[in-house]
N, C-alpha and C. Protein backbone atom coordinates (compact mmCIF):
# COMPACT_ATOMS: atom_id res chain seq x y z
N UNK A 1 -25.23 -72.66 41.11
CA UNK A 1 -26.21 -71.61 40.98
C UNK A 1 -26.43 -71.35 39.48
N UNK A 2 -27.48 -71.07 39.68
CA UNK A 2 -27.98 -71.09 37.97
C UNK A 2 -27.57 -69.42 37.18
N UNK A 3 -27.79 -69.26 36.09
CA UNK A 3 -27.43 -67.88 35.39
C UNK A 3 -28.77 -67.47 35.98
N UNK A 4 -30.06 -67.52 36.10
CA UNK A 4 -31.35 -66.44 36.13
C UNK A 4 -30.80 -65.84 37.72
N UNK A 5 -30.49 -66.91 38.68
CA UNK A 5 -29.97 -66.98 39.92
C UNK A 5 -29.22 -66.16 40.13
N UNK A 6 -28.19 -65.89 39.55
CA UNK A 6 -26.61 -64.75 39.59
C UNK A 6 -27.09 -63.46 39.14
N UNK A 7 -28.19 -63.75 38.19
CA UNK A 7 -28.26 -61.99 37.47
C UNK A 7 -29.55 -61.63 38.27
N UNK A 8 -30.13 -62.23 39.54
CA UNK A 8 -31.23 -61.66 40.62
C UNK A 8 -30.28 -60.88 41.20
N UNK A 9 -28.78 -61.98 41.67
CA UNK A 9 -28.03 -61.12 42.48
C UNK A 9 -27.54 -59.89 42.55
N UNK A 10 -27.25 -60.31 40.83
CA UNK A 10 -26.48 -58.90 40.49
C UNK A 10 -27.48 -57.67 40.58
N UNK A 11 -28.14 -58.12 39.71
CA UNK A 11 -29.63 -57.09 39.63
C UNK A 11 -30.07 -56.33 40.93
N UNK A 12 -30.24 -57.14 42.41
CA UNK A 12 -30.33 -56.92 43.22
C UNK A 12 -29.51 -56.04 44.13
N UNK A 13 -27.99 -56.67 44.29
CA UNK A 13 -27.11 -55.61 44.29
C UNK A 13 -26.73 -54.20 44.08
N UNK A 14 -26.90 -54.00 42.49
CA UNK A 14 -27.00 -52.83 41.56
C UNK A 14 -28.08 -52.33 42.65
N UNK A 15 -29.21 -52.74 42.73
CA UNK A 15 -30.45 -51.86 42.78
C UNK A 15 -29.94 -51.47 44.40
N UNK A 16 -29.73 -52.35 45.49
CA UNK A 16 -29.37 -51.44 46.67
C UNK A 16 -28.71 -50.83 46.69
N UNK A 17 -27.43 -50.35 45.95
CA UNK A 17 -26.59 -49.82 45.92
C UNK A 17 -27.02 -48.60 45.32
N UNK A 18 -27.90 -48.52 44.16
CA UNK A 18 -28.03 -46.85 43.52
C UNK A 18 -29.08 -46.56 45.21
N UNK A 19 -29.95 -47.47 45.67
CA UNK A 19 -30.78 -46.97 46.68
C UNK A 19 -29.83 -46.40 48.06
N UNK A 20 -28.77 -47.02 48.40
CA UNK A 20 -27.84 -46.52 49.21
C UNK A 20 -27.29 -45.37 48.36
N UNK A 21 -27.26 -44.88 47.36
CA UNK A 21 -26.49 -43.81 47.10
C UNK A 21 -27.41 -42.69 47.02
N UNK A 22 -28.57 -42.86 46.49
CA UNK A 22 -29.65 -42.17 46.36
C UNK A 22 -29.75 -41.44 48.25
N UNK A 23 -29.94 -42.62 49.19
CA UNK A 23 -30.05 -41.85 50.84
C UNK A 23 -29.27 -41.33 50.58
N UNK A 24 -27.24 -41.38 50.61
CA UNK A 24 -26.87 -40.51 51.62
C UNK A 24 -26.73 -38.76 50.59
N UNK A 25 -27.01 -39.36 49.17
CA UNK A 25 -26.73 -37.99 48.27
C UNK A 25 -28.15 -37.20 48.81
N UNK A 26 -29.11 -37.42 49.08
CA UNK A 26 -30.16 -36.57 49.35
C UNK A 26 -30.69 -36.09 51.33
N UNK A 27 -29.14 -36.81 51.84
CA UNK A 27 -28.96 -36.50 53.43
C UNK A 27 -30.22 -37.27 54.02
N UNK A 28 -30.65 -38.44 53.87
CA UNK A 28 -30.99 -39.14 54.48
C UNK A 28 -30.70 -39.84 55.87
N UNK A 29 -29.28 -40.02 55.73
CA UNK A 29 -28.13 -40.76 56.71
C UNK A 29 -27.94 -39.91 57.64
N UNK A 30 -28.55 -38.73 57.57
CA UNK A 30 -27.82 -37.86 58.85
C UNK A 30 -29.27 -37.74 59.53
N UNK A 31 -29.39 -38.26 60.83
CA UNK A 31 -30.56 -38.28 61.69
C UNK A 31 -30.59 -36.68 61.93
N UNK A 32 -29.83 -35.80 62.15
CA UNK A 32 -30.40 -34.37 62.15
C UNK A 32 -31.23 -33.43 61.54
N UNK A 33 -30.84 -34.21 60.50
CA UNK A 33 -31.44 -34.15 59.09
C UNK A 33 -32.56 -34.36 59.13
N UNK A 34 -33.18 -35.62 59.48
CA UNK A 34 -34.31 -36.21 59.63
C UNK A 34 -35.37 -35.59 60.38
N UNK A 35 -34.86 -35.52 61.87
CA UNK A 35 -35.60 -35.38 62.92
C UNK A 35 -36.16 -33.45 62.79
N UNK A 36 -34.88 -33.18 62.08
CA UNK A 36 -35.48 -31.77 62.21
C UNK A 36 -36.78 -31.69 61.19
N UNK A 37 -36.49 -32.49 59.85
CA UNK A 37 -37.84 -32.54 58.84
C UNK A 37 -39.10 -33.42 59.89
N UNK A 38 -39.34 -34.65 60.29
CA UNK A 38 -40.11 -34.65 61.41
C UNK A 38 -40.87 -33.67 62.32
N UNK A 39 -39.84 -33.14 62.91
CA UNK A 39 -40.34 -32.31 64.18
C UNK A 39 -40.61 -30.50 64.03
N UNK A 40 -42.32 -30.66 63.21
CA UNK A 40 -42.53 -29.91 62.75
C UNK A 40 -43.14 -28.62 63.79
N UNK A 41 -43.00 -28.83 65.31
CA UNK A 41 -43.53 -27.97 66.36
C UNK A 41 -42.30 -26.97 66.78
N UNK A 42 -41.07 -27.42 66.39
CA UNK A 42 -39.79 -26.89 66.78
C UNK A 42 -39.87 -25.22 66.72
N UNK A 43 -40.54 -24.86 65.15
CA UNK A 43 -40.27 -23.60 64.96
C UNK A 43 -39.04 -23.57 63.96
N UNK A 44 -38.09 -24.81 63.85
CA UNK A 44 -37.22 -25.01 63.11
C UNK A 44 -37.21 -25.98 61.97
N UNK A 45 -38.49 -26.22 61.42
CA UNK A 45 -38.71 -27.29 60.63
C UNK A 45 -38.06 -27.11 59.16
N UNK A 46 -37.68 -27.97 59.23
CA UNK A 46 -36.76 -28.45 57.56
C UNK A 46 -36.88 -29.21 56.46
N UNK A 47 -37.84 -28.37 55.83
CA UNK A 47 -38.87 -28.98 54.54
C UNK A 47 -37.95 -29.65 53.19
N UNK A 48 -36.40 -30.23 53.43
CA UNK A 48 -35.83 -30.37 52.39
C UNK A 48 -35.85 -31.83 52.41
N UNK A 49 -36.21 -32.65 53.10
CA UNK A 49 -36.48 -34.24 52.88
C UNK A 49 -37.84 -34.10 52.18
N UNK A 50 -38.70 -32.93 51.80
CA UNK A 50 -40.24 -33.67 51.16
C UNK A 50 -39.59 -33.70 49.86
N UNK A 51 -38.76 -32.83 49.76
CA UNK A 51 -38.14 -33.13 47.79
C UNK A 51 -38.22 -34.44 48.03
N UNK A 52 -36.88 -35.19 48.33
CA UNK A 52 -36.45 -36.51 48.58
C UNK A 52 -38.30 -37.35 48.54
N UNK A 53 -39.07 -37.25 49.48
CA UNK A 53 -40.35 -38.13 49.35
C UNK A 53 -40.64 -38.10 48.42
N UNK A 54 -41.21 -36.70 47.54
CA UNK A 54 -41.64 -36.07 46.41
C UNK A 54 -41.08 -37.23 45.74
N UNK A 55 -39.89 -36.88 44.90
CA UNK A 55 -39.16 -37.42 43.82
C UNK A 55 -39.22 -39.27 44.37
N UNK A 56 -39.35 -39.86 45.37
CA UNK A 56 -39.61 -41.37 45.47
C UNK A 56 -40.95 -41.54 44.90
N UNK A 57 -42.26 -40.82 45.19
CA UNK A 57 -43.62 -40.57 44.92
C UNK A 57 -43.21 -40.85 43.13
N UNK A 58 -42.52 -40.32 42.43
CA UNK A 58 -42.14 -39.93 41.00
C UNK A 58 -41.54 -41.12 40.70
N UNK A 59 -41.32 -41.69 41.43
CA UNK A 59 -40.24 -42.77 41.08
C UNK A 59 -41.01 -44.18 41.05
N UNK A 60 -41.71 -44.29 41.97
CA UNK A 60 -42.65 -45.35 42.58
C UNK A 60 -43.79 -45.52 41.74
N UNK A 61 -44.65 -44.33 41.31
CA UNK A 61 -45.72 -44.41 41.05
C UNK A 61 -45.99 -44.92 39.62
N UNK A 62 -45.21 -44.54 38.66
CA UNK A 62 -44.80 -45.43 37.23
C UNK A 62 -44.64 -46.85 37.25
N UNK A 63 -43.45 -47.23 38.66
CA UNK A 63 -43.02 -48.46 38.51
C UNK A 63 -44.21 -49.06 38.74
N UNK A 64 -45.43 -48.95 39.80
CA UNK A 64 -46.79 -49.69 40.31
C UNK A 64 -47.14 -49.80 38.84
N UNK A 65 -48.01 -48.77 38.14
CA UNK A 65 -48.97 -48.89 37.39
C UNK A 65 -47.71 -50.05 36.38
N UNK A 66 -46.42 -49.55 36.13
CA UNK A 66 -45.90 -50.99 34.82
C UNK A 66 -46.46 -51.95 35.68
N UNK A 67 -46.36 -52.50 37.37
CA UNK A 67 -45.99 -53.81 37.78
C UNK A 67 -47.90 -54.29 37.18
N UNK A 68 -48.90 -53.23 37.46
CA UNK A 68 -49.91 -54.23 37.19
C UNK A 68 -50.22 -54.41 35.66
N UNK A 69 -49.49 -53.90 34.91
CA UNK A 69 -49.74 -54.74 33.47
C UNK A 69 -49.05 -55.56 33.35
N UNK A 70 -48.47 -55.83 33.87
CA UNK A 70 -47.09 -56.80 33.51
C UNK A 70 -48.29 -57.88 34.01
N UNK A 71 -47.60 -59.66 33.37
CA UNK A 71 -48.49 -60.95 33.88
C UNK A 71 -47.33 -61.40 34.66
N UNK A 72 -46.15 -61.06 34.76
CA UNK A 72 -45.12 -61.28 35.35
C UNK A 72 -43.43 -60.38 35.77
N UNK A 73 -42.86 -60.69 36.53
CA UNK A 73 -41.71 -59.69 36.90
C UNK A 73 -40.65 -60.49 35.89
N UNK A 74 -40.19 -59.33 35.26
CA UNK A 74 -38.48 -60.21 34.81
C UNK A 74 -37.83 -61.06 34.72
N UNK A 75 -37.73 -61.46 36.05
CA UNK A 75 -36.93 -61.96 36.35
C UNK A 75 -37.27 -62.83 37.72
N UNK A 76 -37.95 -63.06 37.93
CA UNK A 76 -39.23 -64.33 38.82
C UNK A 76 -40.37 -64.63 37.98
N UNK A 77 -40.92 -65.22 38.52
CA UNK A 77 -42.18 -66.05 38.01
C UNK A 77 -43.59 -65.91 38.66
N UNK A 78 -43.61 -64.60 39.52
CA UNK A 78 -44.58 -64.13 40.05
C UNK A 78 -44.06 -63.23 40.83
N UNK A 79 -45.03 -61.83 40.82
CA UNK A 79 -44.97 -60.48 41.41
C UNK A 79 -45.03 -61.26 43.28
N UNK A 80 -44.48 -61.27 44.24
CA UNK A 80 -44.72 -61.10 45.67
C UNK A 80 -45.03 -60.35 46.36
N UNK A 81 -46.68 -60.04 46.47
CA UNK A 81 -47.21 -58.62 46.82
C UNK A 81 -47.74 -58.94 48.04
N UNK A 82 -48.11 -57.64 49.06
CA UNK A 82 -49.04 -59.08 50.35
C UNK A 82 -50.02 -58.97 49.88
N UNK A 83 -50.54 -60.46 50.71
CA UNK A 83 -52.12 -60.88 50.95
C UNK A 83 -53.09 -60.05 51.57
N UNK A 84 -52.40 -59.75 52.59
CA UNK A 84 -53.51 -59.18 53.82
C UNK A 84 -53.76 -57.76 53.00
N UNK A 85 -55.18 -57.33 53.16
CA UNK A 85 -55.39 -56.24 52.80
C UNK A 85 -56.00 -55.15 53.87
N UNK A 86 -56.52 -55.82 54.65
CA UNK A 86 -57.41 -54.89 55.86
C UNK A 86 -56.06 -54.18 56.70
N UNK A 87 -56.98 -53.18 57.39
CA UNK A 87 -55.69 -52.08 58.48
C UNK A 87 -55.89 -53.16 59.65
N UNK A 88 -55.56 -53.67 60.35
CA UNK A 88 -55.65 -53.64 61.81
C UNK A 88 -55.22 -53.71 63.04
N UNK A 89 -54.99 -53.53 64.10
CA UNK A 89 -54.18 -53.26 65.23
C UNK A 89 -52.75 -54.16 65.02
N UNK A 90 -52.46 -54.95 64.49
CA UNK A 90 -51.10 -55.32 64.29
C UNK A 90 -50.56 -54.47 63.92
N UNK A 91 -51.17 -54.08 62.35
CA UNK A 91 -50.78 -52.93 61.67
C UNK A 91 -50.38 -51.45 61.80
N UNK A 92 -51.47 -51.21 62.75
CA UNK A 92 -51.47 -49.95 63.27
C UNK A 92 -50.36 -49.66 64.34
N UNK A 93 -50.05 -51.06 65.21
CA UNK A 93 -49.17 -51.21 66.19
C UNK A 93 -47.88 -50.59 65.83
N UNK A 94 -47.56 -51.91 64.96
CA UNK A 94 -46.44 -51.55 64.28
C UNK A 94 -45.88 -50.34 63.15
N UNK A 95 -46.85 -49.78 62.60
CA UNK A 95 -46.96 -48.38 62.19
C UNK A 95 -45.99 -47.34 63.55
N UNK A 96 -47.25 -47.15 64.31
CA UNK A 96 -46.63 -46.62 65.54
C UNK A 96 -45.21 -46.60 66.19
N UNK A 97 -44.94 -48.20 66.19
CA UNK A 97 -43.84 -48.03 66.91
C UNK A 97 -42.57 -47.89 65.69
N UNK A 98 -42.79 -47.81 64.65
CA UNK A 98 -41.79 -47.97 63.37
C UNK A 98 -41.28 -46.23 63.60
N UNK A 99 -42.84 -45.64 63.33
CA UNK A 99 -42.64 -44.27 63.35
C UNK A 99 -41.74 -43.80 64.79
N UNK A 100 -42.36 -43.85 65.95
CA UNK A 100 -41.89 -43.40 67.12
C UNK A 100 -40.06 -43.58 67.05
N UNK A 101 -39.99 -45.27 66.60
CA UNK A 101 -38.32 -45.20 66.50
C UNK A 101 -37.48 -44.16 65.50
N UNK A 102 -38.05 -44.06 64.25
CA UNK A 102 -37.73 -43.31 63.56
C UNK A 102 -37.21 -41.98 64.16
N UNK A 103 -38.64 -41.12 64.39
CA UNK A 103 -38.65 -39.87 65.26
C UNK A 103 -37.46 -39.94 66.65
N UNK A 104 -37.35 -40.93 67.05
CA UNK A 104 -36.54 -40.63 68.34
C UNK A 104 -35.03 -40.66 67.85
N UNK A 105 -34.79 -41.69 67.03
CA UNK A 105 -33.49 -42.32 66.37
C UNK A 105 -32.75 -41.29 64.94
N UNK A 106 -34.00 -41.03 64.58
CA UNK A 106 -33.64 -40.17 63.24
C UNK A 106 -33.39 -41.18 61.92
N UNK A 107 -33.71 -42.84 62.29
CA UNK A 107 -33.22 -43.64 61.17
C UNK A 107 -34.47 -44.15 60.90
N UNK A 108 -34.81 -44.82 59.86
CA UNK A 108 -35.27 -46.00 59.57
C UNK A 108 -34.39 -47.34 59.18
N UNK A 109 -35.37 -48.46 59.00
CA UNK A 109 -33.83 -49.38 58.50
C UNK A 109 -33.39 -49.37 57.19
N UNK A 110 -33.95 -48.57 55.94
CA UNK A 110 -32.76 -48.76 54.93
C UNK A 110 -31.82 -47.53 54.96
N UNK A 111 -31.92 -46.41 55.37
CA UNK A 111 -30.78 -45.48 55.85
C UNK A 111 -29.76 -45.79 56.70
N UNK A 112 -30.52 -46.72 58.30
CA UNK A 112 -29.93 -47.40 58.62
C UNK A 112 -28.68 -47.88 57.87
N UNK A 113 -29.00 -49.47 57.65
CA UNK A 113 -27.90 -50.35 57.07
C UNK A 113 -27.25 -49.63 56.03
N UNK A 114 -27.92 -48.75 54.93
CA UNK A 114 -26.76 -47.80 54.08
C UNK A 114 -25.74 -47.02 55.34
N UNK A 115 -25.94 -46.44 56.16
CA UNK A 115 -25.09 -45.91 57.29
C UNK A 115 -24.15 -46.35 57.53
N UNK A 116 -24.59 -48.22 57.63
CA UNK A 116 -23.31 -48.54 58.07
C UNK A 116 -21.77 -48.83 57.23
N UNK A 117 -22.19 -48.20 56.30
CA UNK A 117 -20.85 -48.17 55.69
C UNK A 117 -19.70 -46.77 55.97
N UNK A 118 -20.64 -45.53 57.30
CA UNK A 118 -19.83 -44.65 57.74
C UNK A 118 -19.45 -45.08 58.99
N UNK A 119 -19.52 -46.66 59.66
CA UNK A 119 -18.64 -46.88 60.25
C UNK A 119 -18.56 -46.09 61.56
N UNK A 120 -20.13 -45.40 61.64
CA UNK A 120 -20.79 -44.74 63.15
C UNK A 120 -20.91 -45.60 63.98
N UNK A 121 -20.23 -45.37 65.62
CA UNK A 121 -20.74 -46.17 66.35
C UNK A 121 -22.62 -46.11 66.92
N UNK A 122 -22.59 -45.09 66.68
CA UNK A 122 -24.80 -44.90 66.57
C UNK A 122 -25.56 -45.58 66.09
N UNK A 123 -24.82 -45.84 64.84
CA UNK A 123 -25.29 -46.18 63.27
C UNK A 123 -25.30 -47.81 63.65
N UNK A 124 -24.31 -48.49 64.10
CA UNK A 124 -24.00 -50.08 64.62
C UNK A 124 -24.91 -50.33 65.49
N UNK A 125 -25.07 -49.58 66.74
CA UNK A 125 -26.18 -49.71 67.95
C UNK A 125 -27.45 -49.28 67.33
N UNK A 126 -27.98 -48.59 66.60
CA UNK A 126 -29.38 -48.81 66.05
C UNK A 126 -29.75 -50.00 65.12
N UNK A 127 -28.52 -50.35 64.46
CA UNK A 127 -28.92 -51.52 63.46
C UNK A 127 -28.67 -52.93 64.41
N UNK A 128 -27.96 -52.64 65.31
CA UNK A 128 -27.78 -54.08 66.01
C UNK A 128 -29.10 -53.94 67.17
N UNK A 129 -29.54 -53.01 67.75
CA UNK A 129 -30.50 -53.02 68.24
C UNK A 129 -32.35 -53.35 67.51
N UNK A 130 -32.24 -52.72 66.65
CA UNK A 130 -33.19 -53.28 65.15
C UNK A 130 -32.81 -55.01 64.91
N UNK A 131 -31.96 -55.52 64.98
CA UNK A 131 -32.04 -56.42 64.46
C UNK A 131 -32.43 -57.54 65.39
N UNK A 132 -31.94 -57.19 66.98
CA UNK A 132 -32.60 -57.98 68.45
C UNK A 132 -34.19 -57.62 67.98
N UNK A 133 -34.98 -56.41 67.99
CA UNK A 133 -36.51 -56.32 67.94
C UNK A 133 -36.63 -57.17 66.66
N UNK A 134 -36.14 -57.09 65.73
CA UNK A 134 -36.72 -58.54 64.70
C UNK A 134 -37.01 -59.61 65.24
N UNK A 135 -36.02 -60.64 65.77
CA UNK A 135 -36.07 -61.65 66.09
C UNK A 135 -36.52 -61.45 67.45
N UNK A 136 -36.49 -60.90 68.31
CA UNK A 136 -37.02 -61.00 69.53
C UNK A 136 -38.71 -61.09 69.16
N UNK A 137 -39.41 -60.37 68.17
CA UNK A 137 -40.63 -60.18 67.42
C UNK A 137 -40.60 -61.75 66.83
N UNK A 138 -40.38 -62.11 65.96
CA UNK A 138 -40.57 -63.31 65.40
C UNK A 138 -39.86 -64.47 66.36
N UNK A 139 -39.28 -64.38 67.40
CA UNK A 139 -38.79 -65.60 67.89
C UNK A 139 -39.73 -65.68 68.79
N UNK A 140 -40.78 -64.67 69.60
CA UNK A 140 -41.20 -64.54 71.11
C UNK A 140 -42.71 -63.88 70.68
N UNK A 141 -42.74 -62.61 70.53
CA UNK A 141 -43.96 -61.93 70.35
C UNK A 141 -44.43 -61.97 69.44
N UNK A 142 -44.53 -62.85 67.97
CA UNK A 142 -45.28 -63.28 67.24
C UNK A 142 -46.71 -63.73 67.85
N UNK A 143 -45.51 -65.19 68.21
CA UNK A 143 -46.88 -66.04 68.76
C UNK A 143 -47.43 -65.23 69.99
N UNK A 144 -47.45 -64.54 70.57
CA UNK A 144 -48.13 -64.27 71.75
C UNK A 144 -49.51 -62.96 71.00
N UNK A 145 -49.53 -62.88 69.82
CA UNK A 145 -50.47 -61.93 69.54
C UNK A 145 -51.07 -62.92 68.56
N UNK A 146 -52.53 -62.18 68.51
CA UNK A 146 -53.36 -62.74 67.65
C UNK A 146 -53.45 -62.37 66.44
N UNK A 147 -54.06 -63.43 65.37
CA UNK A 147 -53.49 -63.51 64.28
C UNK A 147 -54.68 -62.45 63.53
């Protein structure tokens, strides 16, 4: 493996790791947490995850505007942005059902997999269940939808 090769890794590493520390310091990891900021009909809604969005919004929006001056990333040889630009029912599909899991589960998948370092049995059955709808999606129901 080459040196540019090892310091993606490292680089990469570093970066999930402040992002895993960043969820569980701002209570990301705790689906109660979540679902109560979600479920805004309760009467009990819990406006302390929009900080958390807020401050990603702060975080994100600098890094975009550097990525489009830049002619290149760091440390690759081209930005990997998608192609597709239009909304459409794939999109929307999967929107839907991303959200719905969320809302029911209280996770998404990078809280998720940061989770699993508390070694929840919840936390194992949502990520091992997430990871059957991947491949069950790309092994089966890819091809059965249109492109």
């Amino acid at each position: 493996m080459n040196r540019l090769a090892s310091l993606r890794i490292v680089v990469a590493l570093l970066a999930g790791a402040l992002f895993g520390f960043g969820l569980s310091l701002s209570g990301m990891l705790d689906p109660a947490r979540v679902i109560g900021f979600l479920n805004l009909a309760s009467g009990h809604w819990d406006p302390s995850l929009s900080f958390v969005l807020g401050g990603a919004v702060l975080v994100a929006v600098p890094g975009v505007m550097l990525q489009r001056r830049l002619r290149r990333p760091l440390l690759d040889d081209s930005f990997h942005l998608p192609e597709k630009a239009e909304i459409d029912g794939r999109l929307l599909a999967g929107s839907a059902l991303f959200g719905a899991g969320w809302g029911l589960a209280g996770f998404c998948p990078g809280p998720a997999v940061s989770g699993l370092l508390m070694g929840l049995v919840p936390v194992f059955l949502f990520v091992a269940a997430m990871a059957a709808g991947m491949m069950l999606h790309d092994r089966v129901i890819s091809g059965m939808l249109p492109r």
